[in-house]
C-alpha atoms as a PDB file:
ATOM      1  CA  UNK A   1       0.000   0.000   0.000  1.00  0.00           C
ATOM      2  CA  UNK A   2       2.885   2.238   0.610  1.00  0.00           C
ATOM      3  CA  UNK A   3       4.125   2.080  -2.617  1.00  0.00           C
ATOM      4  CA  UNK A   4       0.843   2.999  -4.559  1.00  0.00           C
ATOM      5  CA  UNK A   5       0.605   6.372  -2.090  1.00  0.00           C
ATOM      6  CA  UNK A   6       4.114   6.928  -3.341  1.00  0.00           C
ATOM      7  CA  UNK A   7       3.693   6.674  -7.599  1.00  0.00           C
ATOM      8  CA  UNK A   8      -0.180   8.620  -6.886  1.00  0.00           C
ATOM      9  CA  UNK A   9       2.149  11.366  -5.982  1.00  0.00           C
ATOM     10  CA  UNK A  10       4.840  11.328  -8.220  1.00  0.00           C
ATOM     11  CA  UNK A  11       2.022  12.725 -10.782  1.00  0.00           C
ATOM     12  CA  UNK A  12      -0.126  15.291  -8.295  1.00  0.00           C
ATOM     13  CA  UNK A  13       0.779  18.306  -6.841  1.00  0.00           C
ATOM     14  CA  UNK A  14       1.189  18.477  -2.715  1.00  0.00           C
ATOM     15  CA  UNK A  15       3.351  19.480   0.333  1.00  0.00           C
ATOM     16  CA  UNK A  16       5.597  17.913   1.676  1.00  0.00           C
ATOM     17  CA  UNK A  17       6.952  18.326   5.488  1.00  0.00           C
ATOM     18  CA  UNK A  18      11.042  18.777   5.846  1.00  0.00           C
ATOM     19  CA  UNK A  19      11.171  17.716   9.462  1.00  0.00           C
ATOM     20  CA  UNK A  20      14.812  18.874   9.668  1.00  0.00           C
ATOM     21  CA  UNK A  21      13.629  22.768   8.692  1.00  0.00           C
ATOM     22  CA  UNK A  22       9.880  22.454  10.632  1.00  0.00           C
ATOM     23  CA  UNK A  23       8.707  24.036   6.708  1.00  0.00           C
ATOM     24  CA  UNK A  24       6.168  22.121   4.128  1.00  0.00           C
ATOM     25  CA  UNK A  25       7.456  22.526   1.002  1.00  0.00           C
ATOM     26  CA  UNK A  26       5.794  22.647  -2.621  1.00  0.00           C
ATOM     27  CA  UNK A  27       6.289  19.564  -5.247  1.00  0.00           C
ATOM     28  CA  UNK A  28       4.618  19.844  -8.058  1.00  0.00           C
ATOM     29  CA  UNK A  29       5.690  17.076 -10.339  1.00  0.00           C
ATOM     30  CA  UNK A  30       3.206  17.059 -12.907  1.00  0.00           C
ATOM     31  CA  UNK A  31       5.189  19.960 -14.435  1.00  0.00           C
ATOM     32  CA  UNK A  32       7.958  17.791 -15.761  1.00  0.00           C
ATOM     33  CA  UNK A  33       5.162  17.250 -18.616  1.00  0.00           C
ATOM     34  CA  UNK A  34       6.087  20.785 -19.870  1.00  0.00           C
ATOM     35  CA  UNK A  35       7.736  21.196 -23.309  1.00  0.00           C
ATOM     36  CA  UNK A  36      11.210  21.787 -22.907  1.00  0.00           C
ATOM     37  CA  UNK A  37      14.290  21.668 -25.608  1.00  0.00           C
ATOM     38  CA  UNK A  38      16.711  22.664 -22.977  1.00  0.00           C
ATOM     39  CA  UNK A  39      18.118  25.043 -25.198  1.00  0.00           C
ATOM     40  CA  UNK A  40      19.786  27.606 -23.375  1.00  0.00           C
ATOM     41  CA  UNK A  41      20.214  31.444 -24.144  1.00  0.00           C
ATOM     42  CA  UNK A  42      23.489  33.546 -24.717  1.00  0.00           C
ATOM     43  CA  UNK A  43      23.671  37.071 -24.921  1.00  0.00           C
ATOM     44  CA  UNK A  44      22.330  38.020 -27.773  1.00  0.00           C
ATOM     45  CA  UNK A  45      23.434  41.434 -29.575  1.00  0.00           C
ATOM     46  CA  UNK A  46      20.425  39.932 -32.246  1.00  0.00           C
ATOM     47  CA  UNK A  47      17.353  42.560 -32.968  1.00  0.00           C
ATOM     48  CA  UNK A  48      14.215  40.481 -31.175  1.00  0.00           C
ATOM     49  CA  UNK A  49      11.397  41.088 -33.443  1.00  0.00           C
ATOM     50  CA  UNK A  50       7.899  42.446 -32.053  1.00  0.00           C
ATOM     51  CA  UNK A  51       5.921  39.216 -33.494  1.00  0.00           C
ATOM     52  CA  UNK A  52       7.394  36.046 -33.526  1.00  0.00           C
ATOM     53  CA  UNK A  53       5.028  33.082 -34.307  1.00  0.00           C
ATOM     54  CA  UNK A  54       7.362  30.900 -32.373  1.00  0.00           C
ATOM     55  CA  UNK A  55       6.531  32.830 -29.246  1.00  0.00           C
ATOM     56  CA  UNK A  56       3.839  30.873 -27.034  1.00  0.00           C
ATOM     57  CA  UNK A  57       2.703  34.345 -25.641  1.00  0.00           C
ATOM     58  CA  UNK A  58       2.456  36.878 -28.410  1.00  0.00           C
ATOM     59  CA  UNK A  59      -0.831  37.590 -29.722  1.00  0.00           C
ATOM     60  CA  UNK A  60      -2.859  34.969 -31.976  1.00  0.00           C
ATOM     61  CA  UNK A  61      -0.244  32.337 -31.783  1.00  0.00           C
ATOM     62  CA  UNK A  62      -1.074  28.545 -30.936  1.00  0.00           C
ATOM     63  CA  UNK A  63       0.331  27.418 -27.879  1.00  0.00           C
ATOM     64  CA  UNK A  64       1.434  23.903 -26.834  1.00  0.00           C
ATOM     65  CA  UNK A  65      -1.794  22.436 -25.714  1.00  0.00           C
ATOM     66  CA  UNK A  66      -3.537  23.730 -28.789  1.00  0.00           C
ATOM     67  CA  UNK A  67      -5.339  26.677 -27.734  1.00  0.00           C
ATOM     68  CA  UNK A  68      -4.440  29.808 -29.750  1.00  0.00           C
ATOM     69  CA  UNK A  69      -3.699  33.322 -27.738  1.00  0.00           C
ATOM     70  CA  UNK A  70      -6.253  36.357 -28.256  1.00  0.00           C
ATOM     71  CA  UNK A  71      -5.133  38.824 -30.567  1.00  0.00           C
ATOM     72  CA  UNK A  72      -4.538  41.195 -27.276  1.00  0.00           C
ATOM     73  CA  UNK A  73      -3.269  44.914 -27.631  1.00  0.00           C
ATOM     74  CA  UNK A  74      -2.615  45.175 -23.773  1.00  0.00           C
ATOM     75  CA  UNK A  75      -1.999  42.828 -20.746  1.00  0.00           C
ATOM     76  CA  UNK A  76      -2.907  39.698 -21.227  1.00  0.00           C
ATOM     77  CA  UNK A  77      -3.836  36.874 -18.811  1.00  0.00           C
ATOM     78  CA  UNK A  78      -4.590  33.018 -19.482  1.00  0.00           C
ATOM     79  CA  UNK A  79      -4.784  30.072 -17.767  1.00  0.00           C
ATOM     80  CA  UNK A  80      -1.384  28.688 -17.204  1.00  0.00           C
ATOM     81  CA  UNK A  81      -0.977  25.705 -19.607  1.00  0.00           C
ATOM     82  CA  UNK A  82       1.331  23.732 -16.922  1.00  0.00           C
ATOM     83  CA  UNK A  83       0.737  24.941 -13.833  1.00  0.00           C
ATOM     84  CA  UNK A  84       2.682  24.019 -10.419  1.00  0.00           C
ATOM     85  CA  UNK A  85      -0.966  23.947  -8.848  1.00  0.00           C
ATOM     86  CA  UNK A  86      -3.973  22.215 -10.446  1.00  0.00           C
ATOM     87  CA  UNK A  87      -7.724  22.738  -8.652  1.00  0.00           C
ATOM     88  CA  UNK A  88      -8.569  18.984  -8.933  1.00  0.00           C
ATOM     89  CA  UNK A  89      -6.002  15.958  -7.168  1.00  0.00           C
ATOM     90  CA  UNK A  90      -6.438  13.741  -4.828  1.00  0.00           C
ATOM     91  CA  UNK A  91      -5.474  14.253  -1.347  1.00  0.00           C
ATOM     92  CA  UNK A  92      -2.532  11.770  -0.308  1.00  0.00           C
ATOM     93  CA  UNK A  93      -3.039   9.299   2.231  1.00  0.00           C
ATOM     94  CA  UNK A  94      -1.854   9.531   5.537  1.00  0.00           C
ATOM     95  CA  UNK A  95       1.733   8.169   5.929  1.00  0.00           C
ATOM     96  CA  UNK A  96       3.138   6.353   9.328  1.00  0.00           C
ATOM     97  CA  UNK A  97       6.754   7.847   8.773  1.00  0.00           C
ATOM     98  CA  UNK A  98       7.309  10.681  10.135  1.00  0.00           C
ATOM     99  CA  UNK A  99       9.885  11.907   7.573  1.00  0.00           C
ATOM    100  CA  UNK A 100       7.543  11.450   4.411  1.00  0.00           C
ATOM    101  CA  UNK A 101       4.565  13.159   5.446  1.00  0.00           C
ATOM    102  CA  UNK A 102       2.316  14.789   2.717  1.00  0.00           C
ATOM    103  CA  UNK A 103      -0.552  17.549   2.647  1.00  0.00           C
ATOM    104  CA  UNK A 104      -2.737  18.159  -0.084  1.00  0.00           C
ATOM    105  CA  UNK A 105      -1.513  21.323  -2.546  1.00  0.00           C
ATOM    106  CA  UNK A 106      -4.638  22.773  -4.809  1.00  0.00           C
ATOM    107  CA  UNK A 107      -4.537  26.360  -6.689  1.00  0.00           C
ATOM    108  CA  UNK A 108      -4.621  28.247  -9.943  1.00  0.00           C
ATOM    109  CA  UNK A 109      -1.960  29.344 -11.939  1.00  0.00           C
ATOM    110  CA  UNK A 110      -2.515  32.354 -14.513  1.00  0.00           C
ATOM    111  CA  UNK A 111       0.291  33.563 -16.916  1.00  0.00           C
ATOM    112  CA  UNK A 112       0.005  37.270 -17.683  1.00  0.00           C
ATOM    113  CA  UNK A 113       1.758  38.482 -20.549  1.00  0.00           C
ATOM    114  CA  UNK A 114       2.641  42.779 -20.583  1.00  0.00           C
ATOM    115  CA  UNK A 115       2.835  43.607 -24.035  1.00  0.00           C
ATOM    116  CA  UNK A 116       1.984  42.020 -27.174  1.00  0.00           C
ATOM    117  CA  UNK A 117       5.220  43.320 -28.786  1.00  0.00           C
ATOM    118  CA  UNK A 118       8.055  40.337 -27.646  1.00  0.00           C
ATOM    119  CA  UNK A 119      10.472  43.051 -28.321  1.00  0.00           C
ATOM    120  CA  UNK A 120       8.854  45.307 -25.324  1.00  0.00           C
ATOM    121  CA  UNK A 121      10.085  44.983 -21.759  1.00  0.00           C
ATOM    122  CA  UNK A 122       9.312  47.111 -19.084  1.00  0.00           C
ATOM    123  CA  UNK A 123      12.076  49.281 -18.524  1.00  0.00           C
ATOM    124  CA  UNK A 124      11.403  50.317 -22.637  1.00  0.00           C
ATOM    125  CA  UNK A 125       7.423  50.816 -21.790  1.00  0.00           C
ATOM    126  CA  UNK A 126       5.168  54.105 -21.746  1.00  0.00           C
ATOM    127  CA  UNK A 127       3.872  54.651 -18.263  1.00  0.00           C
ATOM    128  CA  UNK A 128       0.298  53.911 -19.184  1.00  0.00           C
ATOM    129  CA  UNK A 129       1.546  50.626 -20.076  1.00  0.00           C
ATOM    130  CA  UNK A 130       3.260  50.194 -17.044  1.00  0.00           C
ATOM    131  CA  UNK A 131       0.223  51.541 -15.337  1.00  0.00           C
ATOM    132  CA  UNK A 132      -1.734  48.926 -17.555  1.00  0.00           C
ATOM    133  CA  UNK A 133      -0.069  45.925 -15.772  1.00  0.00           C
ATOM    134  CA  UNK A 134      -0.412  47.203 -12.310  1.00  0.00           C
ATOM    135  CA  UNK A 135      -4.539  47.795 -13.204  1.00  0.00           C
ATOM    136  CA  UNK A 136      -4.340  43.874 -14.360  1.00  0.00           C
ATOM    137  CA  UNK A 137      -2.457  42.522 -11.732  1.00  0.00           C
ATOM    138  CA  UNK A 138      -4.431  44.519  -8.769  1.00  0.00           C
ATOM    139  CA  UNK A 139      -7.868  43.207 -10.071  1.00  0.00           C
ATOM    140  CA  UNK A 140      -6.457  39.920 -10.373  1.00  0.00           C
ATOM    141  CA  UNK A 141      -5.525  40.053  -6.804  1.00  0.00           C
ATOM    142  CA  UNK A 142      -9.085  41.553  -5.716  1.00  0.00           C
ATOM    143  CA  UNK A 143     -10.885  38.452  -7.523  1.00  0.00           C
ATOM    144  CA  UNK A 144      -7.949  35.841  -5.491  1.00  0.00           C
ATOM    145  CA  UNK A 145      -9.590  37.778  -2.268  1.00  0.00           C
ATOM    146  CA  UNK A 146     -12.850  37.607  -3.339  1.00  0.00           C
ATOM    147  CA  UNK A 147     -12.746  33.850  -3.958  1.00  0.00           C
ATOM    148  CA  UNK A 148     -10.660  33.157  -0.583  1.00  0.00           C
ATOM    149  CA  UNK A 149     -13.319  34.839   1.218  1.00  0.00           C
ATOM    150  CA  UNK A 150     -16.115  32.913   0.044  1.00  0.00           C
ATOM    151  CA  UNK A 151     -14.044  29.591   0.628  1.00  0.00           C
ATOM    152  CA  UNK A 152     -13.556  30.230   4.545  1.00  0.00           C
ATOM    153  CA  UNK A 153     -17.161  31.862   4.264  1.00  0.00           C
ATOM    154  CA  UNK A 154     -18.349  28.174   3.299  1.00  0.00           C
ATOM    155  CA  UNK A 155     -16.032  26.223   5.822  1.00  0.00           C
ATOM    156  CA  UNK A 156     -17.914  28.491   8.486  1.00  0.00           C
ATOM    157  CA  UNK A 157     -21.290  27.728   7.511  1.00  0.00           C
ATOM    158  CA  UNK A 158     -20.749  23.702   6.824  1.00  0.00           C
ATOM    159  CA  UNK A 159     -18.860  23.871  10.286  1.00  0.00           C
ATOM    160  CA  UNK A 160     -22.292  25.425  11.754  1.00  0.00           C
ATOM    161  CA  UNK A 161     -24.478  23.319   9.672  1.00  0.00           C
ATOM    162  CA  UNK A 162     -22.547  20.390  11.111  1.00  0.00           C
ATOM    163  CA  UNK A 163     -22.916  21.939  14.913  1.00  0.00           C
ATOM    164  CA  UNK A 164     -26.655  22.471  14.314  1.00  0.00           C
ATOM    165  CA  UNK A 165     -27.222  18.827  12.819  1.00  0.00           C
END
């Protein structure tokens, strides 16, 4: 039994506790799934165009899983194609050892892209661009609130509901 708790979780997200640092730490393993030619980047002196179909993230391009960006003129945010958190896993089993002890890990992962120029960073940006990303990123964060809110909101009331029945 100890080895099928073991492989469920070599594909699901979840905590783990370090008992030597008292911390539980992240493992998301699913996310070795992710496309990935280990190329890796020098320096380049090269121009970087402002489209480039190869680009996951600019505007109208097809990503890995097959869905195809917006054609956004602004900030952008999407669903994170492989995400370190997923909403639906199972919960791990309780373990016996007390140095491979495991929590369920649940969440949402967004991607937001700034510009729909790949040849635009931030430090090159107007300020009502800049401005642009803060807007996106605050009402992002007031939704995460909102929703983390209602979710203790509903632990209280099945917690009474439970009391009361």
């Amino acid at each position: 039994m100890g080895n099928l708790i073991f492989v469920c979780f070599l594909e699901h997200q979840h905590v783990r506790y370090n008992p030597l640092k008292g911390e539980w730490i992240l493992v998301s393993p699913h996310r070795m799934k992710r496309p990935w030619s280990g190329q890796m980047e020098s320096i380049a002196a090269e121009k970087v165009p402002e489209f480039d179909p190869q680009n996951p993230l600019c505007p109208g391009v097809k990503r890995a899983n097959g869905k195809v960006n917006e054609n956004y003129d602004s900030t952008y945010v999407f669903d994170n194609d492989f995400p370190a958190l997923l909403e639906d896993v199972p919960s791990p089993k309780e373990s016996d050892d007390p140095l491979f002890q495991m929590r369920p890990a649940t969440g949402k992962c967004k991607v937001m892209c700034f510009h729909p120029k790949s040849n635009v960073t931030i430090p090159v940006m107007a300020l009502e661009e800049i401005v642009a990303i803060i807007n996106k990123y605050v009402s992002w964060c007031g939704v995460i609130f909102i929703l983390i809110v209602w979710y203790f909101l509903l632990r209280a009331v099945n917690y009474m509901y439970n009391l009361i029945c």
